[in-house]
Protein backbone atom coordinates (compact mmCIF):
# COMPACT_ATOMS: atom_id res chain seq x y z
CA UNK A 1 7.41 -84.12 56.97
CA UNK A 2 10.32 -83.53 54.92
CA UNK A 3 10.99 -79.90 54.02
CA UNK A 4 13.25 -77.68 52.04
CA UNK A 5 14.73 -76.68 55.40
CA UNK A 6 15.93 -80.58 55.87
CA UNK A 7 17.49 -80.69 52.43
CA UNK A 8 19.60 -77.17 53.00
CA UNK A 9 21.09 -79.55 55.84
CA UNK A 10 22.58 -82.37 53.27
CA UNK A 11 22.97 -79.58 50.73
CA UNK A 12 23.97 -76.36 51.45
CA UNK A 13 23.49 -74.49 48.88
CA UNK A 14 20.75 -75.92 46.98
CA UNK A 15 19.38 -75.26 43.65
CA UNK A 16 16.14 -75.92 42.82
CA UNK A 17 17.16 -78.56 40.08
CA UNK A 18 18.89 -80.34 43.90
CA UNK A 19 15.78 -80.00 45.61
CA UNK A 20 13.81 -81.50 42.33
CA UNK A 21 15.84 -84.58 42.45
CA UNK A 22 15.53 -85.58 46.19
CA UNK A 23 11.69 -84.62 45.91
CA UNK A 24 11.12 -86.48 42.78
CA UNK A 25 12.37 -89.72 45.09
CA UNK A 26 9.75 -88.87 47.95
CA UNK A 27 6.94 -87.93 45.26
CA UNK A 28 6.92 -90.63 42.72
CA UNK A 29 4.54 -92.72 44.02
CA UNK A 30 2.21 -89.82 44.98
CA UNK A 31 1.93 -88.52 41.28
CA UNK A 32 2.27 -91.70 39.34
CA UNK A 33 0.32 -94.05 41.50
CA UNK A 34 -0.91 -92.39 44.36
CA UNK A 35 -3.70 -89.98 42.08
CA UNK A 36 -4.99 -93.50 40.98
CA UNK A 37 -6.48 -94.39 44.14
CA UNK A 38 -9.83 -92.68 45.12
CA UNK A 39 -10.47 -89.97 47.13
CA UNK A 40 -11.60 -92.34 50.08
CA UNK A 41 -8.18 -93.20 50.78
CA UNK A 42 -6.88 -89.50 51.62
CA UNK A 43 -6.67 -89.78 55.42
CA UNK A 44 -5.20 -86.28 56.02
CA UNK A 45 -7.60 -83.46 56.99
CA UNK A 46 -7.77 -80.82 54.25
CA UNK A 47 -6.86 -76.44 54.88
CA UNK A 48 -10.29 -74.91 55.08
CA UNK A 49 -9.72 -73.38 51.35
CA UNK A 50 -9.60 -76.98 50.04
CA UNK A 51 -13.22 -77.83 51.63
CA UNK A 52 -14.65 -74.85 50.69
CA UNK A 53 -13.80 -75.18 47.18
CA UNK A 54 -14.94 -78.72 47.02
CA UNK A 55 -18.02 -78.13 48.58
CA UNK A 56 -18.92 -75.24 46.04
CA UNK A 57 -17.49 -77.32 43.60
CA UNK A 58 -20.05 -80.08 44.17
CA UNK A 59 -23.74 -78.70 45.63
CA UNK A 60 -22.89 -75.11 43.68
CA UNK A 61 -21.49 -75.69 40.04
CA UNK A 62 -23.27 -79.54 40.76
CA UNK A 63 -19.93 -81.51 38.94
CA UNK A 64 -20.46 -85.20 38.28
CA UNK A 65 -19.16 -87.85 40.70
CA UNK A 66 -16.00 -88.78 38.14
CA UNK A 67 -14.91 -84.53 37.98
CA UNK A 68 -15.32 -84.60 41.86
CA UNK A 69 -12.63 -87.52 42.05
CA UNK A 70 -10.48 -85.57 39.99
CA UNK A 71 -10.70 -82.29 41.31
CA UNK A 72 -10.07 -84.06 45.13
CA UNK A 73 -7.38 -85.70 43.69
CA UNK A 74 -5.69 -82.90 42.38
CA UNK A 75 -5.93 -79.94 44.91
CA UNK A 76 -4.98 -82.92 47.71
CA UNK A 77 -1.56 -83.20 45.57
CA UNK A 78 -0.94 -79.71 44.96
CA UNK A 79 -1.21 -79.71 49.00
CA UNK A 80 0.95 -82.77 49.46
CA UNK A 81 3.79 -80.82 47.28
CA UNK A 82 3.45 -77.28 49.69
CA UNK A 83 3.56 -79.94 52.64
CA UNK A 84 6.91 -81.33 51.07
CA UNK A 85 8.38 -77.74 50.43
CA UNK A 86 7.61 -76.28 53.62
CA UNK A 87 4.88 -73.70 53.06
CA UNK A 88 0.64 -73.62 53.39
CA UNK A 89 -1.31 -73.93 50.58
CA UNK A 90 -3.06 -70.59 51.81
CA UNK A 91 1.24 -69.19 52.02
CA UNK A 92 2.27 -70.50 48.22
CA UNK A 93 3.52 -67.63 45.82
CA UNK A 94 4.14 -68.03 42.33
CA UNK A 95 7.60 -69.05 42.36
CA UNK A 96 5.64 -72.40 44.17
CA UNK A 97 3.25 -72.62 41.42
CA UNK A 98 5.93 -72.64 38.97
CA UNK A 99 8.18 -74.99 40.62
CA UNK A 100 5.49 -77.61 41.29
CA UNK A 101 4.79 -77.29 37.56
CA UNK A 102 8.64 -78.02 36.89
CA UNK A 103 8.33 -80.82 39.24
CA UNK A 104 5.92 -82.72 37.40
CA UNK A 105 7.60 -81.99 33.88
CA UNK A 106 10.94 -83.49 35.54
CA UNK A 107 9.38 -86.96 36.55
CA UNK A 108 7.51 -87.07 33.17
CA UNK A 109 3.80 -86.01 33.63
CA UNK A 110 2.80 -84.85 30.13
CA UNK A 111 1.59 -81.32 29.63
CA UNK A 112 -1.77 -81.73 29.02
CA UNK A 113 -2.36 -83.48 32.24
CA UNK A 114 -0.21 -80.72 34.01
CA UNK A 115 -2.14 -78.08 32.64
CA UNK A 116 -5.62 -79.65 33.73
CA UNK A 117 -4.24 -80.28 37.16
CA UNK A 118 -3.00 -75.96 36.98
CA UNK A 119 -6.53 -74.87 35.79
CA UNK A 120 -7.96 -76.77 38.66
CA UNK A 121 -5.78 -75.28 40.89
CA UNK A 122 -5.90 -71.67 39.64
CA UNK A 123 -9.74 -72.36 39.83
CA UNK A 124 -9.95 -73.53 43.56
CA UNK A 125 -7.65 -69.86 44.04
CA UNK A 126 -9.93 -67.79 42.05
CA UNK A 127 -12.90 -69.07 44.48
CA UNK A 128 -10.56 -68.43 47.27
CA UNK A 129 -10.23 -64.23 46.19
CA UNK A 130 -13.54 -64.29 44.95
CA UNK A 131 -15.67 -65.61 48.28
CA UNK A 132 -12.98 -66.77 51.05
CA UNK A 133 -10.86 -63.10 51.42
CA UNK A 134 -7.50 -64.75 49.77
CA UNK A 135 -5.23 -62.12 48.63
CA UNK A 136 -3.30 -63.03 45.27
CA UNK A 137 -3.85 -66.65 43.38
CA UNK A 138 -0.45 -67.44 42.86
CA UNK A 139 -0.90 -69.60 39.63
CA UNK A 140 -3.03 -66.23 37.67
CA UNK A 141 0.79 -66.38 35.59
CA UNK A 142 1.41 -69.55 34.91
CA UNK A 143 1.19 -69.74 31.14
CA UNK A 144 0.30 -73.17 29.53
CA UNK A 145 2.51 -75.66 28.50
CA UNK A 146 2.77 -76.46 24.61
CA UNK A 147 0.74 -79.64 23.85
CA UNK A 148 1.47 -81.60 20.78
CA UNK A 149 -1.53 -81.41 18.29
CA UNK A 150 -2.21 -84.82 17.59
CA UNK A 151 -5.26 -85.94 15.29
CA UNK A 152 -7.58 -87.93 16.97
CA UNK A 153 -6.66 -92.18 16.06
CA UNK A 154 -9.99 -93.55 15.04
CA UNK A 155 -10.61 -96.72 14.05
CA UNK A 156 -12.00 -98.29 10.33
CA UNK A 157 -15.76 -99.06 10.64
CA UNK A 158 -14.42 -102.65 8.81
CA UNK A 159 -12.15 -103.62 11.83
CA UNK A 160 -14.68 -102.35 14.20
CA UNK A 161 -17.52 -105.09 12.50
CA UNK A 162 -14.66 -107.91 12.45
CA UNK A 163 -13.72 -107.58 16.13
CA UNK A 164 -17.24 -107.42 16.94
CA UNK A 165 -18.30 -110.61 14.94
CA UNK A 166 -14.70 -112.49 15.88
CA UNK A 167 -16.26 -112.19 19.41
CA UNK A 168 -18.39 -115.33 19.60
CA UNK A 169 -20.36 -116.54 22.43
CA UNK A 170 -24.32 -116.12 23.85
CA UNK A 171 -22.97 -115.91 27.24
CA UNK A 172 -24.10 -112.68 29.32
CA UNK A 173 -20.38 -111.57 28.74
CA UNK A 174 -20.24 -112.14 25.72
CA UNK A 175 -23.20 -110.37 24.60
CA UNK A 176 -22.66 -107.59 26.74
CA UNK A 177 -19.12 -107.13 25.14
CA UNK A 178 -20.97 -107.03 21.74
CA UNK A 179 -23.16 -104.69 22.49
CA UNK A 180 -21.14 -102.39 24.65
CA UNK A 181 -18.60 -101.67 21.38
CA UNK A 182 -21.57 -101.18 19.05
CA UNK A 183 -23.19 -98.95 21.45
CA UNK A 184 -19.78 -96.93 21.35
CA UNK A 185 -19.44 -96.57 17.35
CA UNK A 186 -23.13 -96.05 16.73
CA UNK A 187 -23.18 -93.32 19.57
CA UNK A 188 -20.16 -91.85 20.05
CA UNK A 189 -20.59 -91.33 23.86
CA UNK A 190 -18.45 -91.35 26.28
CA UNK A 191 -17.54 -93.81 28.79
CA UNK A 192 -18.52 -91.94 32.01
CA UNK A 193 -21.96 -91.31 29.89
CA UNK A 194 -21.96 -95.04 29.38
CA UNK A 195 -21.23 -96.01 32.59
CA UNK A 196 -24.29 -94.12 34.10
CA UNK A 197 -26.38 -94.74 31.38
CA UNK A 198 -29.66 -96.28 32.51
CA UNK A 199 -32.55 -98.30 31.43
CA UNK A 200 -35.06 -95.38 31.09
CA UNK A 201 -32.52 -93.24 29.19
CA UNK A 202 -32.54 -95.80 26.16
CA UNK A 203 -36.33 -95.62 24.13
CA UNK A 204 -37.00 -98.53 22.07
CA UNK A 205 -40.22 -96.84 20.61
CA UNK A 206 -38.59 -93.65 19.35
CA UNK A 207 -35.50 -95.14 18.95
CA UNK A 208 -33.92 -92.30 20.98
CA UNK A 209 -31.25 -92.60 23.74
CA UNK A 210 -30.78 -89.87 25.98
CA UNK A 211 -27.12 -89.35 27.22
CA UNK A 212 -26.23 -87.48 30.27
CA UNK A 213 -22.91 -85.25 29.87
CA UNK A 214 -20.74 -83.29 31.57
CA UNK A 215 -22.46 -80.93 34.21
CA UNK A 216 -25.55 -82.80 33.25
CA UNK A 217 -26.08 -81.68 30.15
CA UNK A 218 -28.98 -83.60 28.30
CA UNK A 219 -28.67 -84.69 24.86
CA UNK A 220 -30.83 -86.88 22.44
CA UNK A 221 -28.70 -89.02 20.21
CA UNK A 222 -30.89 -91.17 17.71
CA UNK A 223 -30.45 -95.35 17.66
CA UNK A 224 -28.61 -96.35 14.71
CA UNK A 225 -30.70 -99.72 13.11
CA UNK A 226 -27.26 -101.85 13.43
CA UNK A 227 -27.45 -101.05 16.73
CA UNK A 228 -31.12 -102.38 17.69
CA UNK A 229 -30.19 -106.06 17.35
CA UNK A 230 -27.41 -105.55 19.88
CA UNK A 231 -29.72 -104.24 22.32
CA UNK A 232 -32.24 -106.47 21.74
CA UNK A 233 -29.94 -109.36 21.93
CA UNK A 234 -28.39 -107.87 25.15
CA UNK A 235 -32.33 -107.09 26.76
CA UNK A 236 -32.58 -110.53 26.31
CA UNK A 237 -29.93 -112.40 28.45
CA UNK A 238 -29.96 -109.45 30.79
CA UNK A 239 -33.81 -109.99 31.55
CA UNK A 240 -32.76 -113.98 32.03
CA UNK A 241 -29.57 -113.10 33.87
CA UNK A 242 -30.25 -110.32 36.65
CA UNK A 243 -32.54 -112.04 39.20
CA UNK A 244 -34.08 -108.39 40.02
CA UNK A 245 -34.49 -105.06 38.88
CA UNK A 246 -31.08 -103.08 38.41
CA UNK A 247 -31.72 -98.91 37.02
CA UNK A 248 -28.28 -99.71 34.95
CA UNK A 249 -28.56 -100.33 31.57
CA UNK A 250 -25.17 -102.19 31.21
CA UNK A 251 -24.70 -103.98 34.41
CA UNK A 252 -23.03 -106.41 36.04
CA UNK A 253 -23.90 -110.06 36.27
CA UNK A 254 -25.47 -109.08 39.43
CA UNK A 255 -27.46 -105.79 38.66
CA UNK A 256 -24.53 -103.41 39.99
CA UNK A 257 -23.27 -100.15 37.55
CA UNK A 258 -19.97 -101.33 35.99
CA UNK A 259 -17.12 -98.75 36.19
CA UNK A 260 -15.25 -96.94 33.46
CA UNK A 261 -12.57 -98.99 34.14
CA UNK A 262 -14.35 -102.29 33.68
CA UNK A 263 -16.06 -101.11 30.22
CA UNK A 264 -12.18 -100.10 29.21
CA UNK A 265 -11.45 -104.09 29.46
CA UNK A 266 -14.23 -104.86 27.78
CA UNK A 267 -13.10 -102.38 24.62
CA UNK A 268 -9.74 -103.72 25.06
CA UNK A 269 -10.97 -107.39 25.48
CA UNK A 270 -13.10 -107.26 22.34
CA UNK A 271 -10.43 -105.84 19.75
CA UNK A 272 -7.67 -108.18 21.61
CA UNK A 273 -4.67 -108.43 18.83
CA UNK A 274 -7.13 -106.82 16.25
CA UNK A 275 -5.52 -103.38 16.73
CA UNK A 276 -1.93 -101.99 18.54
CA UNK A 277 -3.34 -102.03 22.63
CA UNK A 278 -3.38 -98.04 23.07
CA UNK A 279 -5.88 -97.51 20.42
CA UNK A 280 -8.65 -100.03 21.77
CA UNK A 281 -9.93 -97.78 24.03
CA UNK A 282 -13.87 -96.48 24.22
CA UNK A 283 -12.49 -92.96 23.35
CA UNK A 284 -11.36 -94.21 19.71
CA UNK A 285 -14.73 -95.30 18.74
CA UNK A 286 -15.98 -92.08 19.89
CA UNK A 287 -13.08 -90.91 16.91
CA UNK A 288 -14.57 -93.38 14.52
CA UNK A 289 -18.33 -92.37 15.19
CA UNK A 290 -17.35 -88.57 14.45
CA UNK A 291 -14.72 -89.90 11.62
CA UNK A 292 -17.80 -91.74 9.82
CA UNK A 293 -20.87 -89.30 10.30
CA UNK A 294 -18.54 -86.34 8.67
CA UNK A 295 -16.94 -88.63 5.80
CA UNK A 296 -20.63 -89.29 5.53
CA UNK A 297 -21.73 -85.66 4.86
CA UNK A 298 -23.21 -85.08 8.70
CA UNK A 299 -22.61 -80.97 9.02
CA UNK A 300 -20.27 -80.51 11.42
CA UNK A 301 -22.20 -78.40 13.75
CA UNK A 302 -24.61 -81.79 14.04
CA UNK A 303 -21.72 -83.72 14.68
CA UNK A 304 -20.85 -81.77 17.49
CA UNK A 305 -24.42 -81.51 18.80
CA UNK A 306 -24.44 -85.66 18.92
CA UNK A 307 -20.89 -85.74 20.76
CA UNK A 308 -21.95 -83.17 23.53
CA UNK A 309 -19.25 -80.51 22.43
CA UNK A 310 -19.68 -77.09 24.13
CA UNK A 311 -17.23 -75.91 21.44
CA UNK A 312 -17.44 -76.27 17.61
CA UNK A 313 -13.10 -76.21 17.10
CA UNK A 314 -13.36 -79.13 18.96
CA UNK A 315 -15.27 -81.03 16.31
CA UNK A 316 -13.40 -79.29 13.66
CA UNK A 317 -10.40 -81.65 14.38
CA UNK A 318 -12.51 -84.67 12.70
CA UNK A 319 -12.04 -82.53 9.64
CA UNK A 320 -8.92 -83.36 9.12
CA UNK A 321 -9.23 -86.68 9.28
CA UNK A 322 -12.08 -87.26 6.99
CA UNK A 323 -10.63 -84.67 4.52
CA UNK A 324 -8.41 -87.40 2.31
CA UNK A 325 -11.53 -89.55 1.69
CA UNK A 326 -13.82 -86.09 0.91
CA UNK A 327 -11.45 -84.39 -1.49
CA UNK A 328 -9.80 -87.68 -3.60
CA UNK A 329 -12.92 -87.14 -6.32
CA UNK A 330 -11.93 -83.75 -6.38
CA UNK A 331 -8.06 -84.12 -6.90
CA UNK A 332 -8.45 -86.86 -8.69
CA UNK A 333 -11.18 -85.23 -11.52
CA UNK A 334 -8.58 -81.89 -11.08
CA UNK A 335 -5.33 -84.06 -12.19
């Protein structure tokens, strides 16, 4: 293990931008590719605070499978850097907290991912005060970084149909590629939602899908009427296709639940040269559905209701986007 005490050997007198440097070498790969990999492939035992908080973390506040692998992934790193510096993760002060925060700003982690990875952290200490006997959470003053406000990059319902209907083929790909995109614009779910979406969730008769989100939450979101020859088209090569019953309602070729990864491609597949690469993503058609519905007159308390947000600000930044198209009459009767 290398420690702060080993660099004060090469360098006497170290700052910490010194130690930054030669731990930036020694940590690249565990912050850039290393929280990639799952949780499965952490071989090192974790402190007994770490457990603890997992375990409440996953049979007490009940977080979904994808926030588990996150969380793990996070407090494992935030132990890898105390390992690296020296110190316990039950020993870190502050001054830790705020140097593994500088730490990740130096090798170019942006600051909305470092403050997710802080509020999981400060979290896991909280629950160590709260229930384990911990004396002081050392990250209670770390303030959040500044985050660009960006509007959200949606896509135009035109390009969406084009990419969609450029994407020929009655193969079980092909159709499934289709139908996942559609299912995206007309819904506006997510792709974890997606992902675990299953065949008893979707209700041809009502034409009602229910969508699972975060911490379970149940929500009814109703089926457009462009989207019904999607599914049907896609019930109908998956019936032919799967050789037995599979609870996912996008699947693989051979009944297993696709990842979020996989339905990514698939986005990204479908769109190919359409649109610039970082904007074909599942997440931009969850822009467009919100962009449409409001520029459609959809109250923006509904809107929010469909997308599964806990918050209304965070469906008021569609406003902004739809606000050019909604005011023009306006302006244009006014000049």
């Amino acid at each position: 293990m290398v420690s702060c005490a080993h660099i004060r050997i090469c360098y006497p007198n170290p700052n910490w931008h010194t130690i930054c440097a030669i731990l930036s070498v020694l940590m690249r790969f565990l912050c850039c590719i290393g929280l990639r990999n799952k949780p499965k492939c952490f071989i090192k035992k974790y402190v007994y605070m770490i457990n603890e908080f997992l375990n409440f973390c996953e049979n007490g506040r009940n977080l979904s499978q994808q926030t588990m692998k996150q969380y793990t992934i996070v407090v494992h790193t935030w132990q890898q850097f105390c390992e690296l510096c020296g110190i316990s993760v039950e020993t870190a002060t502050s001054e830790n907290a705020m140097q593994w925060v500088l730490f990740q700003s130096r090798n170019g982690i942006k600051a909305v991912t470092i403050n997710n990875r802080v509020s999981i952290v400060r979290t896991m200490y909280d629950f160590a005060c709260r229930f384990l006997g911990h004396d002081v959470n050392p990250f209670v003053a770390i303030q959040r970084l500044k985050v660009p406000k960006l509007l959200p990059q949606f896509i135009e319902d035109a390009t969406i149909r084009q990419a969609v209907a450029n994407f020929k083929g009655t193969d079980f790909h092909s159709v499934r590629a289709r139908t996942v995109v559609m299912f995206f614009y007309c819904t506006g779910i997510r792709r974890t939602e997606l992902a675990t979406l299953q065949l008893s969730d979707v209700d041809d008769a009502s034409k009602v899908i229910h969508v699972f989100g975060k911490g379970r939450k149940e929500r009814l979101v109703p089926m457009a009427d462009a989207l019904l020859p999607y599914i049907t088209e896609w019930m109908s090569i998956r019936l032919v296709t799967i050789p037995h019953a599979s609870p996912w309602f996008f699947c693989s070729s051979t009944g297993d639940q696709i990842s979020a990864t996989a339905i990514a491609n698939i986005v990204r597949e479908v769109f190919g040269t359409l649109i610039p690469r970082k904007l074909a993503h599942p997440h931009a058609l969850r822009h467009s559905f919100a962009t449409h519905c409001m520029q459609c007159g959809l109250p923006i308390p509904d809107i929010g209701r469909l997308l599964g947000h806990a918050n209304t600000a965070t469906t008021l930044r569609y406003l902004s986007l739809s606000a050019p198209s909604m005011y023009s009459a306006f302006i244009n009767k006014a000049f």
